[in-house]
Protein backbone atom coordinates (compact mmCIF):
# COMPACT_ATOMS: atom_id res chain seq x y z
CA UNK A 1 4.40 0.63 -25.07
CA UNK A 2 3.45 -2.21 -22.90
CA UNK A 3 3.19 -1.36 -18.79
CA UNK A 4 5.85 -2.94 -17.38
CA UNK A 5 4.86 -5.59 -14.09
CA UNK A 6 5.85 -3.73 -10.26
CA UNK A 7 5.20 -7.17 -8.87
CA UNK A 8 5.96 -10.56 -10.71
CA UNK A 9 5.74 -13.45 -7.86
CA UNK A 10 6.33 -17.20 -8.85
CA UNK A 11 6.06 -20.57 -7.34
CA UNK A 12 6.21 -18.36 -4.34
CA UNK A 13 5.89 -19.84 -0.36
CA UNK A 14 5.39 -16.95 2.29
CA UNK A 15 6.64 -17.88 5.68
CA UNK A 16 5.68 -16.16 9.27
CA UNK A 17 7.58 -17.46 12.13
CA UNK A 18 8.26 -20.44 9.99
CA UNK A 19 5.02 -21.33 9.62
CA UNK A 20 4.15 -21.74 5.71
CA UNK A 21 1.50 -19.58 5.36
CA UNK A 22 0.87 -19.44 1.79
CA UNK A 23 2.38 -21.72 -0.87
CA UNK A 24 2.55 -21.65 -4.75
CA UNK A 25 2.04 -18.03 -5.34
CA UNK A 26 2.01 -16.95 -9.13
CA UNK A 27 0.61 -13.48 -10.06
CA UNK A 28 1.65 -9.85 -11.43
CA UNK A 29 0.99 -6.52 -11.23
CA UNK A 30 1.07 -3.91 -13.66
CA UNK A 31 2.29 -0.56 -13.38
CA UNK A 32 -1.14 1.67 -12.77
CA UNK A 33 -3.49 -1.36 -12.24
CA UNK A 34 -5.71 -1.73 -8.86
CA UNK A 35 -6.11 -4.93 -8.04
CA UNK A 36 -8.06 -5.86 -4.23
CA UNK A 37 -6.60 -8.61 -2.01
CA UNK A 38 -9.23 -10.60 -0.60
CA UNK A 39 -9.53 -13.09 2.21
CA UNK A 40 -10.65 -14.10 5.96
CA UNK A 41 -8.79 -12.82 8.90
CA UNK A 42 -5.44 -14.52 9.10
CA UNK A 43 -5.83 -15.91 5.71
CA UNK A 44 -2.39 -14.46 4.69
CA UNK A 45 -3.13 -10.88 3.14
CA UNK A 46 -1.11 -9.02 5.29
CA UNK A 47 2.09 -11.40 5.38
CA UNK A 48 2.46 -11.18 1.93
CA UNK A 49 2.32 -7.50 1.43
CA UNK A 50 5.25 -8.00 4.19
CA UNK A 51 7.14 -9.59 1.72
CA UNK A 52 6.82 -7.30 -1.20
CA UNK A 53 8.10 -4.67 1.26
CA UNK A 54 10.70 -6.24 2.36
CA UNK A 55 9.24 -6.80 6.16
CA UNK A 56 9.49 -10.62 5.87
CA UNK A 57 12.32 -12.26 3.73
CA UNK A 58 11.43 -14.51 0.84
CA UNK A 59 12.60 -17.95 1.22
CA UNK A 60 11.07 -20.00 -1.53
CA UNK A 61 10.46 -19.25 -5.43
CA UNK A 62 10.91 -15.88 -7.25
CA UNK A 63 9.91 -12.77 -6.64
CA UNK A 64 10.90 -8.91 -7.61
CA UNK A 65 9.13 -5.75 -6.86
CA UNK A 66 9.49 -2.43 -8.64
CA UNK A 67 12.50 -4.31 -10.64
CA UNK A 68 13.84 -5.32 -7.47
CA UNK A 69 14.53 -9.35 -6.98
CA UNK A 70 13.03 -9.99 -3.39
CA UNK A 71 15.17 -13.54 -2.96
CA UNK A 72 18.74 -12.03 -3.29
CA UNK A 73 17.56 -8.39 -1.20
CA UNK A 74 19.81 -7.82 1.67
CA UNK A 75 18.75 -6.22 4.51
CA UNK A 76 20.73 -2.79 3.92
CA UNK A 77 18.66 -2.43 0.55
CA UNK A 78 15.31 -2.76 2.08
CA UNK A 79 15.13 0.89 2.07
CA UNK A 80 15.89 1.50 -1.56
CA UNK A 81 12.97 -1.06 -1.96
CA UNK A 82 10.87 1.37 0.32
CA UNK A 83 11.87 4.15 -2.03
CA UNK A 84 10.17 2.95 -5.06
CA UNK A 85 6.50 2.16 -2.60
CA UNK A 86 3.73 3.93 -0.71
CA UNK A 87 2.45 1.94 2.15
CA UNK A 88 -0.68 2.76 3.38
CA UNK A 89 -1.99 0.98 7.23
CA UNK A 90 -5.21 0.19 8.64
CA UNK A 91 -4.39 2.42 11.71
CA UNK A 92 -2.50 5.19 9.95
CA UNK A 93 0.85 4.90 11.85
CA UNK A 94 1.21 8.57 12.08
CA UNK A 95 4.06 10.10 14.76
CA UNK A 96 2.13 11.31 17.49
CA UNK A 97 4.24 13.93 18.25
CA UNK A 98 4.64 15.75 15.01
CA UNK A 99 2.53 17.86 13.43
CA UNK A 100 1.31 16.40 9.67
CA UNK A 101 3.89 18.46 8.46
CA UNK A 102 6.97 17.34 10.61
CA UNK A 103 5.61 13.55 9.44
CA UNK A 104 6.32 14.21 6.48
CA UNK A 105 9.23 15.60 6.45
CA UNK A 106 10.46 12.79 8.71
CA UNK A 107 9.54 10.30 6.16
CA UNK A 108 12.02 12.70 3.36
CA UNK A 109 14.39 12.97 5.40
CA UNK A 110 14.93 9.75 5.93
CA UNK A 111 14.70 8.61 2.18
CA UNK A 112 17.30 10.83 1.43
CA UNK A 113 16.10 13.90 0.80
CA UNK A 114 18.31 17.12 1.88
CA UNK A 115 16.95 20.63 0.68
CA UNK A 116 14.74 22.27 2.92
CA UNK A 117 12.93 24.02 0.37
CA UNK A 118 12.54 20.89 -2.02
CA UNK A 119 11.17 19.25 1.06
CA UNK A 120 8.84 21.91 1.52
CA UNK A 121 7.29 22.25 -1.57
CA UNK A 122 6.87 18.23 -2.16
CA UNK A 123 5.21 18.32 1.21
CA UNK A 124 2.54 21.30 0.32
CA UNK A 125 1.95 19.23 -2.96
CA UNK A 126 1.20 16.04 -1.82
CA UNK A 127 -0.91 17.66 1.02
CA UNK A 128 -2.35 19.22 -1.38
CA UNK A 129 -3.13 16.13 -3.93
CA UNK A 130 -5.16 15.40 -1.16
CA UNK A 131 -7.00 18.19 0.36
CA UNK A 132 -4.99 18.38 3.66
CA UNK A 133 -2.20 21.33 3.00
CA UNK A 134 -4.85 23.63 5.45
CA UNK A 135 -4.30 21.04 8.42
CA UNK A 136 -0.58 20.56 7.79
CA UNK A 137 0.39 22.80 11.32
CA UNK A 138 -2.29 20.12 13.14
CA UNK A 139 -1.03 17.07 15.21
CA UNK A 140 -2.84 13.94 14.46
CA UNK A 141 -4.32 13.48 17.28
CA UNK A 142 -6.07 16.43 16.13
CA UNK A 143 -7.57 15.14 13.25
CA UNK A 144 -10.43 12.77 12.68
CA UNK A 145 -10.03 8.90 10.98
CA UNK A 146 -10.51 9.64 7.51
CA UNK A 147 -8.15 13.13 7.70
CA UNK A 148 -5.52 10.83 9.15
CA UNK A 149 -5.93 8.30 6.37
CA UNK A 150 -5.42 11.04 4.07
CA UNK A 151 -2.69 11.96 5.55
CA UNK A 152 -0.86 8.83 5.82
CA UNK A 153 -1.87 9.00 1.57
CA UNK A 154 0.07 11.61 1.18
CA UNK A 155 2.88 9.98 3.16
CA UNK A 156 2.48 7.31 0.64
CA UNK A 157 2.74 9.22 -2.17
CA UNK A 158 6.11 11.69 -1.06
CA UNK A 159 8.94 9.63 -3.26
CA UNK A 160 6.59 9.36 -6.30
CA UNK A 161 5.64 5.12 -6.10
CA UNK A 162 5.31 3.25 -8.35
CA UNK A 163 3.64 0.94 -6.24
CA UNK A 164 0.68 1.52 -3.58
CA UNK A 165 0.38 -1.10 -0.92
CA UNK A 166 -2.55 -0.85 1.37
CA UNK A 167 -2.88 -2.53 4.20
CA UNK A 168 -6.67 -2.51 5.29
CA UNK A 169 -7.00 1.11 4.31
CA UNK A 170 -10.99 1.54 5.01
CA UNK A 171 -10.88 -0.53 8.02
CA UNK A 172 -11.33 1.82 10.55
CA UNK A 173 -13.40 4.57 8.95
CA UNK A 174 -17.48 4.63 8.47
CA UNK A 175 -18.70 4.23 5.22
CA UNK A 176 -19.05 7.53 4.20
CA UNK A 177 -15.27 8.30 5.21
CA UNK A 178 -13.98 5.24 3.36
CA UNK A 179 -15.86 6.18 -0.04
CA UNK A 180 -13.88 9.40 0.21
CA UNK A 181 -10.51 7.49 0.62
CA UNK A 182 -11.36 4.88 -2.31
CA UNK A 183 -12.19 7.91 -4.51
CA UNK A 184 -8.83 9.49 -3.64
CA UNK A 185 -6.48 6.08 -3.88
CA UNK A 186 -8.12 5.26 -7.31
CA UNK A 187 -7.56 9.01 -8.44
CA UNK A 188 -3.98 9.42 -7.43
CA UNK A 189 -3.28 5.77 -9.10
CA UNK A 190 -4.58 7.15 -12.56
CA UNK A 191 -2.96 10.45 -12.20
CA UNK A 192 0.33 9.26 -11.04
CA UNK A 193 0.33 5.64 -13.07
CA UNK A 194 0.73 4.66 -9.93
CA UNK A 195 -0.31 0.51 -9.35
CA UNK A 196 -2.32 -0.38 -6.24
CA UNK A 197 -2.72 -3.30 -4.41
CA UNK A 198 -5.48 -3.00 -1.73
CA UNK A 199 -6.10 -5.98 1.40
CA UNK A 200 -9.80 -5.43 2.42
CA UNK A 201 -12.64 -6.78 4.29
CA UNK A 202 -14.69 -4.13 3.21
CA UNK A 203 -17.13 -5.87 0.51
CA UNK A 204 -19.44 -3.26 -0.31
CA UNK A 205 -16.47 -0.91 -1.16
CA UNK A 206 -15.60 -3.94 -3.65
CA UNK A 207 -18.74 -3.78 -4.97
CA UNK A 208 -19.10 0.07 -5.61
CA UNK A 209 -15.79 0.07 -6.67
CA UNK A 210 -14.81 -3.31 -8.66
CA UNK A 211 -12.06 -4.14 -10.11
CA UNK A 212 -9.29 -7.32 -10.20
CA UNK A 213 -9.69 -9.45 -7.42
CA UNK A 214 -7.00 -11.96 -5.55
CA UNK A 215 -8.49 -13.96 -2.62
CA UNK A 216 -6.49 -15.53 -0.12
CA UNK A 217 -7.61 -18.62 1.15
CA UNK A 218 -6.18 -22.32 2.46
CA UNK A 219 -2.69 -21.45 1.87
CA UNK A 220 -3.50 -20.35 -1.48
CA UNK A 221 -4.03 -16.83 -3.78
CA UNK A 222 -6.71 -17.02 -6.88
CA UNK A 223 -7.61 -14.46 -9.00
CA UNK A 224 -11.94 -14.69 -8.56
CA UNK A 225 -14.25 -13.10 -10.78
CA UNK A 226 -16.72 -9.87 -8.52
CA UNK A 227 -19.76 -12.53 -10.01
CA UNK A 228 -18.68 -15.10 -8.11
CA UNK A 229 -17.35 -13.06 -4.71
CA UNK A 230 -18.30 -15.09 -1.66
CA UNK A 231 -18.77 -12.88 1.30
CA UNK A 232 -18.96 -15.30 3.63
């Protein structure tokens, strides 16, 4: 059976504030592919994973995440969108506080989810999936960069996505830290056929870890081959 596309994006303009900031985007994703988003600092990366999550409306050309058609989405199904995703942040966006646990269960709660024990156990799993179910009494504060990172993973992960999107996920963390995390993203995309689509600066975690590459760049996305990566 052929994988189905989580993102399909056509003759697609991305507005912020009004201001076109990319034009004429055409690309898919398919469902358990990892695929980097590339580009300079204001370049557009994160404003369009804003619009596949439903943070910034799409104005011009077609568009549909997870099945979902981002042109006609009203506001009060944004959080069905949300459902169907894991968003992952730069700086974690963790509730300071709530313990690890009482994040998570926040982030149930709100997604519909009712039974305490169901919400228990799919907390201890993810937490789990990811080597944190021994910290899950902690606040975050308590817990270094790359433990929070995992954490906001397993956030991520809680209403089974079929789509990762990660904002910058490395960017705070030391290299040793942000191996860790790229070893855990691309392992719970194969084991959950999960797709990922990755913004990052980081260039030598491209490298170690290559794969399908969009760059962002003069109002425009291009796929670019890892032979031909400019890091400049």
């Amino acid at each position: 059976m052929e994988a189905k596309n989580v993102i399909e994006l056509s003759q697609t303009s991305i507005y912020q504030r009004s201001h076109l900031v990319l034009s004429n985007v055409n690309f898919t994703l398919k469902e358990g592919e990892f695929i980097y988003l590339i580009g300079k600092t204001g370049s557009g990366k994160s404003s369009l994973l804003k619009v596949l999550y439903g943070d910034l409306p799409l104005d011009n050309g077609l568009g549909s995440v997870v099945g979902m058609d981002l042109k006609t989405l009203k506001t009060s199904k944004i959080p069905d969108l949300r459902r169907h995703l894991g968003i992952v942040f730069q700086d974690f966006q963790l509730l300071t506080d709530r313990t690890v646990e009482q994040n998570l269960a926040f982030v149930l709660k709100a997604t519909g989810w009712k039974d305490s024990k169901t919400i228990q156990a799919r907390i201890d799993e993810v937490l789990d999936s990811v080597g944190m179910l021994s910290k899950k009494k902690m606040m975050p504060f308590r817990l270094s960069g790359g433990e929070q990172q995992r954490v906001s993973i397993a956030r991520a992960l809680l209403n089974h996505p079929d789509l990762i999107l990660a904002d910058e996920p490395t960017g705070n963390l030391d290299p040793e830290t942000s191996n860790e995390i790229m070893n855990l993203l691309l392992s719970v995309s194969a084991q959950n056929n999960c797709a990922v689509l990755m913004a990052t600066h980081d260039y030598e975690i491209i490298r170690r870890y290559p794969a399908r590459m969009l760059r962002c760049e003069d109002g425009s996305v291009f796929e670019v081959e890892s032979e031909t990566l400019n890091v400049e």
